[in-house]
Structures are given as C-alpha cells and as structure tokens.
Protein backbone atom coordinates (compact mmCIF):
# COMPACT_ATOMS: atom_id res chain seq x y z
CA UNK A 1 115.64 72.71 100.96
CA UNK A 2 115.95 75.03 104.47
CA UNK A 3 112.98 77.65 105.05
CA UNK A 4 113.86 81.09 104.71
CA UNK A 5 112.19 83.54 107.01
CA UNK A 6 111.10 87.68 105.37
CA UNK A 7 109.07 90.42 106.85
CA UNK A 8 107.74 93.50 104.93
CA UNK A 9 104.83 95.97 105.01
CA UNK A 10 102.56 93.45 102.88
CA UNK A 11 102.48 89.71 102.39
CA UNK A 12 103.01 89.91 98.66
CA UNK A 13 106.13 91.78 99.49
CA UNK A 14 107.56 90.08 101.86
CA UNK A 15 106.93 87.17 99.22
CA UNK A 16 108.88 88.75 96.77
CA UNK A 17 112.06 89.09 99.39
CA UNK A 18 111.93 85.72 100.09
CA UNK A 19 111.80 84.86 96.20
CA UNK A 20 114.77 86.75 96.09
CA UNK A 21 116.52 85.21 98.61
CA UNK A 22 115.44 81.86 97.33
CA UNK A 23 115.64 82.69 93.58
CA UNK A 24 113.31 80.62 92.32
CA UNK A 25 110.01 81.65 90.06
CA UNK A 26 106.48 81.95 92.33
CA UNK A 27 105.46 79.17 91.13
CA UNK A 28 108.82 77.10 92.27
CA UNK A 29 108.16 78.02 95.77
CA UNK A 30 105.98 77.39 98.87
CA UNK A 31 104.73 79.83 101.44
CA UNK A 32 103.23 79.89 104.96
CA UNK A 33 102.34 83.32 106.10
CA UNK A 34 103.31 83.18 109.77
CA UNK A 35 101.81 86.90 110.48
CA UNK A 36 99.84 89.31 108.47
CA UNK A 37 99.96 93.28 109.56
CA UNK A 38 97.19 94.86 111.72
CA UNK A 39 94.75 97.13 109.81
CA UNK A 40 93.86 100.56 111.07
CA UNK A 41 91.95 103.14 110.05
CA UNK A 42 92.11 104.86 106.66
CA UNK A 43 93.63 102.58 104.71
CA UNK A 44 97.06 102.43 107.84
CA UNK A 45 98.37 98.98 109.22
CA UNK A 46 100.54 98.31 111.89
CA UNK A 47 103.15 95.58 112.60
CA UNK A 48 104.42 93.70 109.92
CA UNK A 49 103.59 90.60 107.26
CA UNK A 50 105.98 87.07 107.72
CA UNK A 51 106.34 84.64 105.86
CA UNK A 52 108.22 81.28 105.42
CA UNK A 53 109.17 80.14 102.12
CA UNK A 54 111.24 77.17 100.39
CA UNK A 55 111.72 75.76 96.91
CA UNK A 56 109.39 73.35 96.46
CA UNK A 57 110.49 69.93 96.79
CA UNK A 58 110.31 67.86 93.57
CA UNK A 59 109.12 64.57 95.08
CA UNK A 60 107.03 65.46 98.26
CA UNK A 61 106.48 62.34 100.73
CA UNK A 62 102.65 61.94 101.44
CA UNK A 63 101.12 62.92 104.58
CA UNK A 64 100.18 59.04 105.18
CA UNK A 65 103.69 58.27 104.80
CA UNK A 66 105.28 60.09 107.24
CA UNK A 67 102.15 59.49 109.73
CA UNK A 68 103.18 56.02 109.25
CA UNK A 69 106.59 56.09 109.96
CA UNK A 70 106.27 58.36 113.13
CA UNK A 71 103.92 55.16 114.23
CA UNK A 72 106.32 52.88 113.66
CA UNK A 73 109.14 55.04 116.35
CA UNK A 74 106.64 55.21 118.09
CA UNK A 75 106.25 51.39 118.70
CA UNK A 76 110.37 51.22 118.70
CA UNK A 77 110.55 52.96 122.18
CA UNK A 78 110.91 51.51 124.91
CA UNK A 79 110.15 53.17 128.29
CA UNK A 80 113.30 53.78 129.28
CA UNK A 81 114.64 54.64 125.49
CA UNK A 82 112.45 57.39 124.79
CA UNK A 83 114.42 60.47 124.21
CA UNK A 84 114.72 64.26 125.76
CA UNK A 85 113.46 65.70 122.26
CA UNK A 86 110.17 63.41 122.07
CA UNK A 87 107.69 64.90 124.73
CA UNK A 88 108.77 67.98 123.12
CA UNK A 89 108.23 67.07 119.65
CA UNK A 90 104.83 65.45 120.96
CA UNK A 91 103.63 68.90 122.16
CA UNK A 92 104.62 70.93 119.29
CA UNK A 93 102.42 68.67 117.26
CA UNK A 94 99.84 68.47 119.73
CA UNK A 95 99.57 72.26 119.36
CA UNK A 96 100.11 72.64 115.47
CA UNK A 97 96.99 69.92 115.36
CA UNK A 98 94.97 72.36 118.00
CA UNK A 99 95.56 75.60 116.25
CA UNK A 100 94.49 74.00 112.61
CA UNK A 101 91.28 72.21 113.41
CA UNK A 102 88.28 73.62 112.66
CA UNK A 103 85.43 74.09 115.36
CA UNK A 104 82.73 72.38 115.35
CA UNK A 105 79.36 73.07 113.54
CA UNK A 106 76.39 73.55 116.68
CA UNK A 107 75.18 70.29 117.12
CA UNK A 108 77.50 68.12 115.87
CA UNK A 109 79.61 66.00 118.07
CA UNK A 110 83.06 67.66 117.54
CA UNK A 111 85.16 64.50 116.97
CA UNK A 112 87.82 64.15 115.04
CA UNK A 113 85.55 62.39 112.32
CA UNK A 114 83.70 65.86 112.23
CA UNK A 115 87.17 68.46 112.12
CA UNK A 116 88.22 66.17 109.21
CA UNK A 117 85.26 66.74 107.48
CA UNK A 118 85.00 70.25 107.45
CA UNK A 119 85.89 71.78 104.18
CA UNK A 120 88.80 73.64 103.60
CA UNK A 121 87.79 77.66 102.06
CA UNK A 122 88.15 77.79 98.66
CA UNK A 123 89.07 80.97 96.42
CA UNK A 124 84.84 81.17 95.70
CA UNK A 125 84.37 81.58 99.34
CA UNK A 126 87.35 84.24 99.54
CA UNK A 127 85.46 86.31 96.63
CA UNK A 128 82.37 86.21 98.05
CA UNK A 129 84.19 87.68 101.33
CA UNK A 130 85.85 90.17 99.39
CA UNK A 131 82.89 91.36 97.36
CA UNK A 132 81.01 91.94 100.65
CA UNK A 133 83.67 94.01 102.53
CA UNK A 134 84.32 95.97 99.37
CA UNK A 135 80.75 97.00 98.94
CA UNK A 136 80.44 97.71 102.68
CA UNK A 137 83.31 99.69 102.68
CA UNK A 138 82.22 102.02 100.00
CA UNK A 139 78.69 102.70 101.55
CA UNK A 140 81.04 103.69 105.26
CA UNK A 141 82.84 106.28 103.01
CA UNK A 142 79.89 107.57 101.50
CA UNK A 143 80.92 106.28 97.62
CA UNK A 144 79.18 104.73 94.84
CA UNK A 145 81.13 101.69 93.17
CA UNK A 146 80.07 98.07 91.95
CA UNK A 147 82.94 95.59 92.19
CA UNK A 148 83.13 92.17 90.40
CA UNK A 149 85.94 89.18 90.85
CA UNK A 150 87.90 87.16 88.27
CA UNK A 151 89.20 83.91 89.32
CA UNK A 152 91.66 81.71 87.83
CA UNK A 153 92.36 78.80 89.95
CA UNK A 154 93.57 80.11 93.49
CA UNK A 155 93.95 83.85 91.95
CA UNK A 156 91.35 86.53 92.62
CA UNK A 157 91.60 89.51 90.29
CA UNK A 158 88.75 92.07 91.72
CA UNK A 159 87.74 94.91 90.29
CA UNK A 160 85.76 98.16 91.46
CA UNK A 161 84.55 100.57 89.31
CA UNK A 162 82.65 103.71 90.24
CA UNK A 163 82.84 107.23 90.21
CA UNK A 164 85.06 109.54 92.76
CA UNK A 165 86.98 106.77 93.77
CA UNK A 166 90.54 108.48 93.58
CA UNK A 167 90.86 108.55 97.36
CA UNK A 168 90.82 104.64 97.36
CA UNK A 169 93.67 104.68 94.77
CA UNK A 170 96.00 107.68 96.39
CA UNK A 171 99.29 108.89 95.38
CA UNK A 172 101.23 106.77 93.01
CA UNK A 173 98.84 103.95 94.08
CA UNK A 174 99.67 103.74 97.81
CA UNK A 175 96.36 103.72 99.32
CA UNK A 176 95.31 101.27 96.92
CA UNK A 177 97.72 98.61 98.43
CA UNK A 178 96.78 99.28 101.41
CA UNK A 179 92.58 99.24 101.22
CA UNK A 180 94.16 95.70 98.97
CA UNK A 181 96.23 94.15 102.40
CA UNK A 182 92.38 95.49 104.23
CA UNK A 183 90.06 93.17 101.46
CA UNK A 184 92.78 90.18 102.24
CA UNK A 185 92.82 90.65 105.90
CA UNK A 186 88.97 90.73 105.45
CA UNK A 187 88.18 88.36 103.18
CA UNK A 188 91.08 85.36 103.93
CA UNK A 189 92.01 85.82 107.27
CA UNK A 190 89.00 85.83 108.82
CA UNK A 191 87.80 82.44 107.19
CA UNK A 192 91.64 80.58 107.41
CA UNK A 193 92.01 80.90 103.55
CA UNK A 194 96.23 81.11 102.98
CA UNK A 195 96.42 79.39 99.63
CA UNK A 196 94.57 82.35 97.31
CA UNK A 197 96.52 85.34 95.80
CA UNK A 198 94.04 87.89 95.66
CA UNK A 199 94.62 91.82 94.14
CA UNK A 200 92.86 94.33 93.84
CA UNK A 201 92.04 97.07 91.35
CA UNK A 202 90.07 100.50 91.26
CA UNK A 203 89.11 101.97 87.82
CA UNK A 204 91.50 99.94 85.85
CA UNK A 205 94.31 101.85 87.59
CA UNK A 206 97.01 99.03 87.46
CA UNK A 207 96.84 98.57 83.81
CA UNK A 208 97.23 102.13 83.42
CA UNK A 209 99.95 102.52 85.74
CA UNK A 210 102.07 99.31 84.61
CA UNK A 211 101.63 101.11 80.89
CA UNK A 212 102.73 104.74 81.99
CA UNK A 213 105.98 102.88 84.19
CA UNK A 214 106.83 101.00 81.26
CA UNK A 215 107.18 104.17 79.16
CA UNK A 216 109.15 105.62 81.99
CA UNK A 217 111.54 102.31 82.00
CA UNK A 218 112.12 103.14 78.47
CA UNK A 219 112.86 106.50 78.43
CA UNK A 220 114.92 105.92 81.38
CA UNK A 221 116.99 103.03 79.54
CA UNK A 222 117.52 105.41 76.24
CA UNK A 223 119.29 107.65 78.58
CA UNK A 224 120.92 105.79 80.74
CA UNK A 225 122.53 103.89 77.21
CA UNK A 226 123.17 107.47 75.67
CA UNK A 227 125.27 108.93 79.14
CA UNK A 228 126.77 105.38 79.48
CA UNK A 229 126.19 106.07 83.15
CA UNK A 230 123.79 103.80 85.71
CA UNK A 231 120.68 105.59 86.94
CA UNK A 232 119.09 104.81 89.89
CA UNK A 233 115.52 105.38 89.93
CA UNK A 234 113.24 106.50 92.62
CA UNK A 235 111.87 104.29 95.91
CA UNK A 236 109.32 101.65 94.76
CA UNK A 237 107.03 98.95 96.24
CA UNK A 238 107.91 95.56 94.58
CA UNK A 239 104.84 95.64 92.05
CA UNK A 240 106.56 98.54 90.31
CA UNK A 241 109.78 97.43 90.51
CA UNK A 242 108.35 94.27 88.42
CA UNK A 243 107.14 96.27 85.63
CA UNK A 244 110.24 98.15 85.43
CA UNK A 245 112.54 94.72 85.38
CA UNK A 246 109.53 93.17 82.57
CA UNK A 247 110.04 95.93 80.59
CA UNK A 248 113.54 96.02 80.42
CA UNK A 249 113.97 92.61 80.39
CA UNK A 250 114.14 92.39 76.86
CA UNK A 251 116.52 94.72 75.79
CA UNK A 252 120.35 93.89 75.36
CA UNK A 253 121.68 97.08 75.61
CA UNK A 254 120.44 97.52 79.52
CA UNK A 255 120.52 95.21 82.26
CA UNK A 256 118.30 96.03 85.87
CA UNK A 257 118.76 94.82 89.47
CA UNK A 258 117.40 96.35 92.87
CA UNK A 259 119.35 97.98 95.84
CA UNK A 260 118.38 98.82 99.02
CA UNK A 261 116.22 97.77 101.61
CA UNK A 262 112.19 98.61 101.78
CA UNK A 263 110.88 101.15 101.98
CA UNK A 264 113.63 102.81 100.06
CA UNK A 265 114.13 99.56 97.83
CA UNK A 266 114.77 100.88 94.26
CA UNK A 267 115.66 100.11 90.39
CA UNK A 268 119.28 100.61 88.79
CA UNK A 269 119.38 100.72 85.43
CA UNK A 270 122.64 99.70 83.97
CA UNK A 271 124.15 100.17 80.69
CA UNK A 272 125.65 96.52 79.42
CA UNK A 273 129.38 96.38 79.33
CA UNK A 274 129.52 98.65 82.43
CA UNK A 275 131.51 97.75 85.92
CA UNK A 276 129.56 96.77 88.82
C-alpha cells in the first residue's frame, strides 16, 4: 500500500486527513510524523504538523529479512554492474541510520553494540515528561493545579485539575489543544517518543463538551429531519467533528459527512433519502 502525505495545524489532525484519505480505522493504519509545528508563546504555534500514513500491511517482512536480502545484492555486484541508483540508495540509508541512533551515554564507547542497546522511550517515560512540564507550566502562569496520567498501552490520558484554570481551556476548547500540541512537543519530542497518543484534559472539560455537542447533534438532526433540508453546521477541529459523526451514527433517519478544508472543515447533516 503507497504512503499518503497530510499537513494540518496538529498531528492528531493531520492524522485524521490522512485516515480519510486512506479510509481505514486508526488502528488499520501506520504513521510517521515527518514534522511537528513550532510552539510559541501563549498557547500559539507556527508552521505546520506532517505526517505519512499507510494501511498497515497484513504480513510485514522482518527487519532481518530484508537486511538479509540487501546482503545478498550486495554480494551479486560486480564492480562494473553496480548501478546509478545504488550509491544513492547507500547514502539515504547511511543518513536514515545517522539521524535514528541514539548518542552515546558519557563514558561508554559509542559503538554500534552501545546505540543498539539503548532503550527505546516508552509511554511511562512520556508521562513522566508530561507531568513535569504541566506542573511547571502552571507555577510560570501563576496557577494552582495537580495533574495525574492514565495509561493504556501507548495512550496517555492526563488530567489537570485545579482551580481558575479556564484560561488553559479557552473558547470552545481552543487553547486547550493548543497548551495539548505544547505537553506533546514537550514531553515526546524532546525524548524521540513517536509511537504514544497522548491528550490532554483540564477540569474534565472534554467529557463535558463531547456531552453538550452530542445534544447539539441531536437537536440539530430533529430539525434537519423535520425541514427535510441539509444543515451545515459551524467550523470544527476534527475532535468535534467525531462526536458529532458518533452521535449520529446511529440514527437511520440522518446520515453525516464533512466538507471543506481546515480550518473551515465542517459537519453536514443530511436527511436520508435526500440528493447529494
């Protein structure tokens, strides 16, 4: 299956364009995040997240395999054989091999015996990152909070509670996402941790928002089935368009798909039997 190559303003959503484009479930597909965005100050980022994705092949070939069978070409060339895309193909690997190994501990000899040793972060080390730059972020702005992390597998749910913590949360939950793309850039990035999906919540605000949206979705749907007209709701990021498509998702009379291109990426509800 061919890569597929999406940007957006996070990494979770320029997952979920590539899931589109791939159609496949999240847990049908693999990722590499080629570039995460730049944080700034206050909760802004700059550039933009990109990421590779696939479906995930059914029967992968082991690593030893294919290190194997590039030995064995290796041994077919002759001299005056050896072909224009080789010393290329020889570099790029050279480099992918540079960029992944890990540095030495001080002290040790740095052979290749020691860079294969070195243990790969796990989602306890990401938590333990995360924890730390969400506690020192509250004591820079001045707030009281304690935070705590669920983990299930690679996931990391964690939590902050405190009081006065609505300016970490924002409008319709904007800044929230973004202090969320800060605790990743934080807590994964800086130790080479790709594999754990990590989110974030402030005083349980994501339950109560994917509650109060589902409502909405409803109400919306009992109209839209009583005009017999599509309605197109407002711009949304990708989390709430989720909710709205779960909540809908069981219901015969309506059907839901999304237009448009983010930021302005929103919900149509249709009524069933209605043209496209």
């Amino acid at each position: 299956m061919e890569w597929v190559e999406t940007t957006g303003k996070t990494v979770e959503e320029a997952k979920d364009l590539a899931l589109d484009q791939l159609g496949v479930h999240e847990g049908d597909a693999e990722f590499e995040v080629l570039e995460e965005p730049r944080p700034g100050l206050f909760g802004r980022v700059r550039g933009e997240a990109r990421v590779r994705a696939r479906v995930m092949p059914t029967t992968p070939r082991p690593k030893v395999e294919r290190r194997e069978r590039r030995r064995k070409d290796s041994k077919a060339e002759t001299p005056g054989e050896t072909t224009p895309e080789a010393p290329a193909r020889k570099r790029a690997e050279r480099q992918v091999s540079d960029s992944t190994a890990t540095p030495p501990a001080s002290g040790s000899s740095g052979g290749p015996a020691d860079r294969a040793s070195a243990p790969r972060p796990s989602a306890a080390d990401v938590a333990v990152e995360a924890e730390k730059f969400v506690a020192g972020l509250l004591v820079a702005l001045g707030l009281e909070g304690t935070s705590s992390v669920d983990r299930d597998g690679d996931e990391l749910d964690v939590h902050v509670v405190g009081p006065d913590l609505g300016v970490l949360i924002g409008p319709r939950g904007t800044t929230l996402l973004a202090v969320q793309d800060l605790v990743r850039v934080a807590s994964q990035r800086r130790i080479g941790d790709h594999d754990t999906r990590l989110r974030l919540d402030i005083n349980g605000y994501r339950e109560k928002r994917r509650e109060a949206l589902a409502r909405f979705a409803l109400a919306q749907a009992d109209e839209v089935v009583a005009s017999g007209a599509a309605r197109s709701l407002e711009p949304m990021p990708s989390s709430d368009r989720k909710v709205i498509h779960d909540a809908l998702g069981v219901r015969t009379d309506v059907s839901t798909r999304s237009e448009g291109e983010d930021p302005s990426r929103r919900v149509v509800i249709v009524p069933s039997g209605a043209a496209d």
